[in-house]
Protein backbone atom coordinates (compact mmCIF):
# COMPACT_ATOMS: atom_id res chain seq x y z
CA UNK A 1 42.70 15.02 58.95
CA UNK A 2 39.03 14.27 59.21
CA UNK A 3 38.16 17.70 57.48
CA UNK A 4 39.98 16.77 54.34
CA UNK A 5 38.87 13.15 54.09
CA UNK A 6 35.44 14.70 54.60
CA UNK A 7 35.84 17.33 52.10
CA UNK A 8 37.46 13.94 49.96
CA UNK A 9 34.67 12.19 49.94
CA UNK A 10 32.39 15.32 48.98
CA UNK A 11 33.98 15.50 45.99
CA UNK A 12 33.89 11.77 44.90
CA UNK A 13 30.20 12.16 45.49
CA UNK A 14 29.49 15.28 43.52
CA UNK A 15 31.78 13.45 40.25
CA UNK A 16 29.80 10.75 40.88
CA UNK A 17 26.49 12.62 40.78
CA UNK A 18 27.73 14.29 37.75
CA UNK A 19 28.95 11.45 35.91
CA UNK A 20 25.26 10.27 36.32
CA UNK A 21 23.82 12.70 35.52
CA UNK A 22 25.58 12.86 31.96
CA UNK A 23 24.89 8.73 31.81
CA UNK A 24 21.01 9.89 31.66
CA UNK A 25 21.51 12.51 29.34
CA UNK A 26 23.27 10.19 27.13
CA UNK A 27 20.39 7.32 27.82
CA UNK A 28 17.89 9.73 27.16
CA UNK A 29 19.05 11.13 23.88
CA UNK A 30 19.32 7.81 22.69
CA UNK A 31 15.59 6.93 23.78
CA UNK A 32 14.64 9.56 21.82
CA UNK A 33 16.50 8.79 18.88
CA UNK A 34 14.83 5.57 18.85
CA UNK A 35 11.57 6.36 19.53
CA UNK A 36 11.78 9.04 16.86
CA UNK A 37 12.81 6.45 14.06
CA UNK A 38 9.92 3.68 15.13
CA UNK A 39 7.80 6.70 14.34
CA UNK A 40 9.27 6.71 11.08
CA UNK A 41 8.24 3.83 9.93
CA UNK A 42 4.74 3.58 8.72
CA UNK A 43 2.93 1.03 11.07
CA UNK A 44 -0.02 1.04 8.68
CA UNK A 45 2.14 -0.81 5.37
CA UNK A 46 1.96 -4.16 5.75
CA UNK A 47 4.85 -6.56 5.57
CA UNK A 48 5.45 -7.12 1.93
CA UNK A 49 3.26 -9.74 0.09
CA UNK A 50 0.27 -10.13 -1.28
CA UNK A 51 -3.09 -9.09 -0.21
CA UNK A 52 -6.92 -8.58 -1.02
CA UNK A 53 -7.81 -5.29 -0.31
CA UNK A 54 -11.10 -3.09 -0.78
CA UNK A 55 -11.39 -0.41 -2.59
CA UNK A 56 -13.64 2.06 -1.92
CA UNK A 57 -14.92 5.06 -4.43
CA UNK A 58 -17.06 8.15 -4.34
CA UNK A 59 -19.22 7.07 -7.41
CA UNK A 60 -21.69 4.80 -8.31
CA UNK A 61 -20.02 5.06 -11.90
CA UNK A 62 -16.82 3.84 -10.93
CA UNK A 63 -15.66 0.86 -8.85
CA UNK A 64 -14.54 -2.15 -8.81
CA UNK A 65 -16.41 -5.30 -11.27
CA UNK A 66 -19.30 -6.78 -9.03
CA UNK A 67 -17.64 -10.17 -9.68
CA UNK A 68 -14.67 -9.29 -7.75
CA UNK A 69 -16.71 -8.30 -4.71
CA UNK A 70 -15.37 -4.69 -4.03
CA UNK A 71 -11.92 -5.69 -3.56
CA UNK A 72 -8.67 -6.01 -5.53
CA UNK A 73 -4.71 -7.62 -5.43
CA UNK A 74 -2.55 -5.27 -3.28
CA UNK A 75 1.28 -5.66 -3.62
CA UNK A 76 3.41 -4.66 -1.17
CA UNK A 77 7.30 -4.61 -2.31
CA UNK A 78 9.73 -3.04 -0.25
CA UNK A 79 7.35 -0.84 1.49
CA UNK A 80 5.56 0.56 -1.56
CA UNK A 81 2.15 -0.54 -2.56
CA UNK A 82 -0.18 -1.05 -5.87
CA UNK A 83 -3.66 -1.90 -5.80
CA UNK A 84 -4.66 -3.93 -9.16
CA UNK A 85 -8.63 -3.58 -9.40
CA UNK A 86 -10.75 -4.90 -12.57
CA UNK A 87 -13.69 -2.17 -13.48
CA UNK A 88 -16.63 -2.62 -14.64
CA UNK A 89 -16.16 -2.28 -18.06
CA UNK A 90 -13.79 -0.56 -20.51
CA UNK A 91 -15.29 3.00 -20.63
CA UNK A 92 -12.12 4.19 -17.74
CA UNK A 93 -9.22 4.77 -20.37
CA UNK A 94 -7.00 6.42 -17.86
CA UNK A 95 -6.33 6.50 -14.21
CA UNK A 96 -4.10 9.77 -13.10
CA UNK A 97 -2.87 9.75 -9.00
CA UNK A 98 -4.11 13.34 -8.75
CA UNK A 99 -6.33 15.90 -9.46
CA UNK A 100 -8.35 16.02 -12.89
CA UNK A 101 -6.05 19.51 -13.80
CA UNK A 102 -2.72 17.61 -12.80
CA UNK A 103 -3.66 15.05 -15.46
CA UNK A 104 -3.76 17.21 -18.30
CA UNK A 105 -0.72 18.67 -18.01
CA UNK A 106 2.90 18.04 -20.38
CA UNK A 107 4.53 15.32 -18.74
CA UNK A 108 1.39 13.68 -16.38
CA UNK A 109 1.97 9.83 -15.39
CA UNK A 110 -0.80 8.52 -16.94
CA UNK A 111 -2.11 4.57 -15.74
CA UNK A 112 -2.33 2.43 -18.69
CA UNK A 113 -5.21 -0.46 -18.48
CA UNK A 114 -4.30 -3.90 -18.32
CA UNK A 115 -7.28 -6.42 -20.11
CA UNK A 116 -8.38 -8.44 -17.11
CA UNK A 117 -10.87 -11.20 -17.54
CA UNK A 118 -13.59 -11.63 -14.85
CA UNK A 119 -16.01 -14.32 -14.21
CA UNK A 120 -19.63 -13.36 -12.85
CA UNK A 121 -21.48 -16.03 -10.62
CA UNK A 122 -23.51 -17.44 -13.76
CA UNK A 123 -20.34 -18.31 -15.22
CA UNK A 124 -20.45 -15.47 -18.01
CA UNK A 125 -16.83 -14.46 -18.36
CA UNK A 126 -16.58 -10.90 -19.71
CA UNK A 127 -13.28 -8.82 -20.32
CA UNK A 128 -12.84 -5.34 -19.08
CA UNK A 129 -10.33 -3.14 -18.22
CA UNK A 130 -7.88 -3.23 -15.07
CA UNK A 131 -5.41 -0.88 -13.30
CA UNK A 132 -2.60 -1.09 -11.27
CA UNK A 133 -2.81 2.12 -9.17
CA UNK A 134 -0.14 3.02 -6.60
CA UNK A 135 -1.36 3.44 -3.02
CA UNK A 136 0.10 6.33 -1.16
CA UNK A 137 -1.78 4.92 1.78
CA UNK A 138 -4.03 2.85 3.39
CA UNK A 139 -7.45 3.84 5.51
CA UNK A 140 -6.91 7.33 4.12
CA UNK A 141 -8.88 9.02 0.98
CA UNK A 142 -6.56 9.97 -1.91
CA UNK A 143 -7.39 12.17 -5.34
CA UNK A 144 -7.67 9.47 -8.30
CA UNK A 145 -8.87 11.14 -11.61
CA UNK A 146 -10.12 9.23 -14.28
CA UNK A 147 -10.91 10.20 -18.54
CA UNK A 148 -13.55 7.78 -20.27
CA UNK A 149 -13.98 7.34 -23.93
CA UNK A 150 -15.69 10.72 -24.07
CA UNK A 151 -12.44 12.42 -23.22
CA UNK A 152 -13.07 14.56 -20.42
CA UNK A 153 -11.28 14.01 -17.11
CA UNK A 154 -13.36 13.72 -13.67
CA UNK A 155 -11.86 13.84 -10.00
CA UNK A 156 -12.54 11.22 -7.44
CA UNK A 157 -11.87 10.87 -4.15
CA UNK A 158 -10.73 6.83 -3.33
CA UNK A 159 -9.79 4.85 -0.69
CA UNK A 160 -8.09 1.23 -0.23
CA UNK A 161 -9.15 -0.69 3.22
CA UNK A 162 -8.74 -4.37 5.23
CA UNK A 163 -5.92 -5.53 4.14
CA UNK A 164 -6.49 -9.62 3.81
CA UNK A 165 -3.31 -12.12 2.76
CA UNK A 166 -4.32 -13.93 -0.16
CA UNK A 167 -4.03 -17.96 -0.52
CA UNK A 168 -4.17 -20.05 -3.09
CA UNK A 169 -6.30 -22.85 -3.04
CA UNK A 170 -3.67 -25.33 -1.55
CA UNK A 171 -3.37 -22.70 1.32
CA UNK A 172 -0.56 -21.40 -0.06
CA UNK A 173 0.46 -17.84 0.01
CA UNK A 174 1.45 -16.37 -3.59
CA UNK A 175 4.83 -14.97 -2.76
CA UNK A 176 6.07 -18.95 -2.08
CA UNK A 177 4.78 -20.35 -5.16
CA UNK A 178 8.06 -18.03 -7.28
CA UNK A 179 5.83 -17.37 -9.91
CA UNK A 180 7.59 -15.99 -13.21
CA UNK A 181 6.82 -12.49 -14.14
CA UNK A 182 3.65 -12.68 -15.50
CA UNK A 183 -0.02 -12.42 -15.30
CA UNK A 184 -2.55 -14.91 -13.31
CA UNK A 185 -5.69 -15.93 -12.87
CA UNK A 186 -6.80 -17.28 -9.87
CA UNK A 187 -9.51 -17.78 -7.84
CA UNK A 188 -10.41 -16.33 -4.38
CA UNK A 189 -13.28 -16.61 -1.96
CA UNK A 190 -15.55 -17.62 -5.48
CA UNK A 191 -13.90 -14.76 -7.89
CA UNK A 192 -11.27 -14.71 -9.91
CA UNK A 193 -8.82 -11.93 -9.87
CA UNK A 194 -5.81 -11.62 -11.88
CA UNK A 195 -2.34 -11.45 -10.38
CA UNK A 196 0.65 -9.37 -11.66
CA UNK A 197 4.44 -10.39 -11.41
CA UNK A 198 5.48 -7.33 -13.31
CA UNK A 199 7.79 -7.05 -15.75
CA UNK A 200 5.95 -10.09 -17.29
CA UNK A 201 4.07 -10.68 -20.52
CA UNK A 202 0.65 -12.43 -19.70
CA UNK A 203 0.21 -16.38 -19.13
């Protein structure tokens, strides 16, 4: 009798062990799965709103206007994000998210300007042209090709850094105000950038 309740309780113990066993498979797999799908998402998009950002180029020739200090409006909308800058002047016709070649072939997404107004610190206000340039991501150099008035198409390597939200004056963020599609002026850290509710006609 004490053989077989031995041999019994052998048994239960080896299910047991088993059964555990599988419980840490399962446990494990489903780690994994999770882990795998936080890796997924890109940690370096911010939370959708509005930001000042920097953009950063390889040329002298092309950057952002000097009254906008190096930096830009980024919108971030359900993960995806556009970079609005003002240039110096209006000798960039065309921005192309690519290589110079890319651009000149049937069917290239061209980037139309937008006429932004800046104000310099003198209180000259001067318009020139402005972009709204999808940003594939941030901290990381990207192909942007641009043609001037002369026609001819140059590469450029770009980059869009820091991140900042923007407030209003009343210490407001943008996204509560519910603007109407539309474009903005306002002013930030003593420049004025412009602000883009797409879909809009300009205010």
């Amino acid at each position: 009798m004490k053989r077989k309740i031995v041999i019994s309780l052998t048994v239960l113990a080896m299910s047991a062990f088993t059964m555990m066993a599988g419980l840490n498979s399962v446990m494990a797999e489903e780690t994994e799965e999770v882990t795998a799908q936080n890796e997924e998402a890109d940690p370096a998009v911010p939370e959708d709103g509005v930001y000042s950002a920097e953009f950063d180029t390889d040329s002298s020739m092309f950057h952002v206007n000097e009254a906008n200090e190096g930096r830009g409006i980024l919108t971030v909308k359900d993960g995806e994000m556009t970079l609005h800058v003002s240039l110096a002047s209006k000798s960039i016709v065309n921005l192309f998210v690519g290589l110079a070649e890319d651009a000149q072939k049937e069917g290239a997404e061209l980037l139309e300007p937008t006429t932004d107004t800046v104000t310099y610190s003198d209180g000259i206000t001067e318009e020139v042209y402005g972009f709204d340039i999808p940003i594939p991501a941030l901290d990381e150099e990207f192909d942007l090709a641009l043609i001037g008035t002369k026609g001819k198409w140059y590469d450029h390597k770009v980059s869009v850094t820091d991140p900042q939200p923007e407030e209003t004056g009343e210490g407001e963020f943008l996204e509560e105000l519910n603007l109407e599609d539309g474009i903005y002026t306002i002013e930030v850290k003593n420049s004025k950038y412009r602000v883009i509710q797409s879909g809009g006609e300009e205010k």
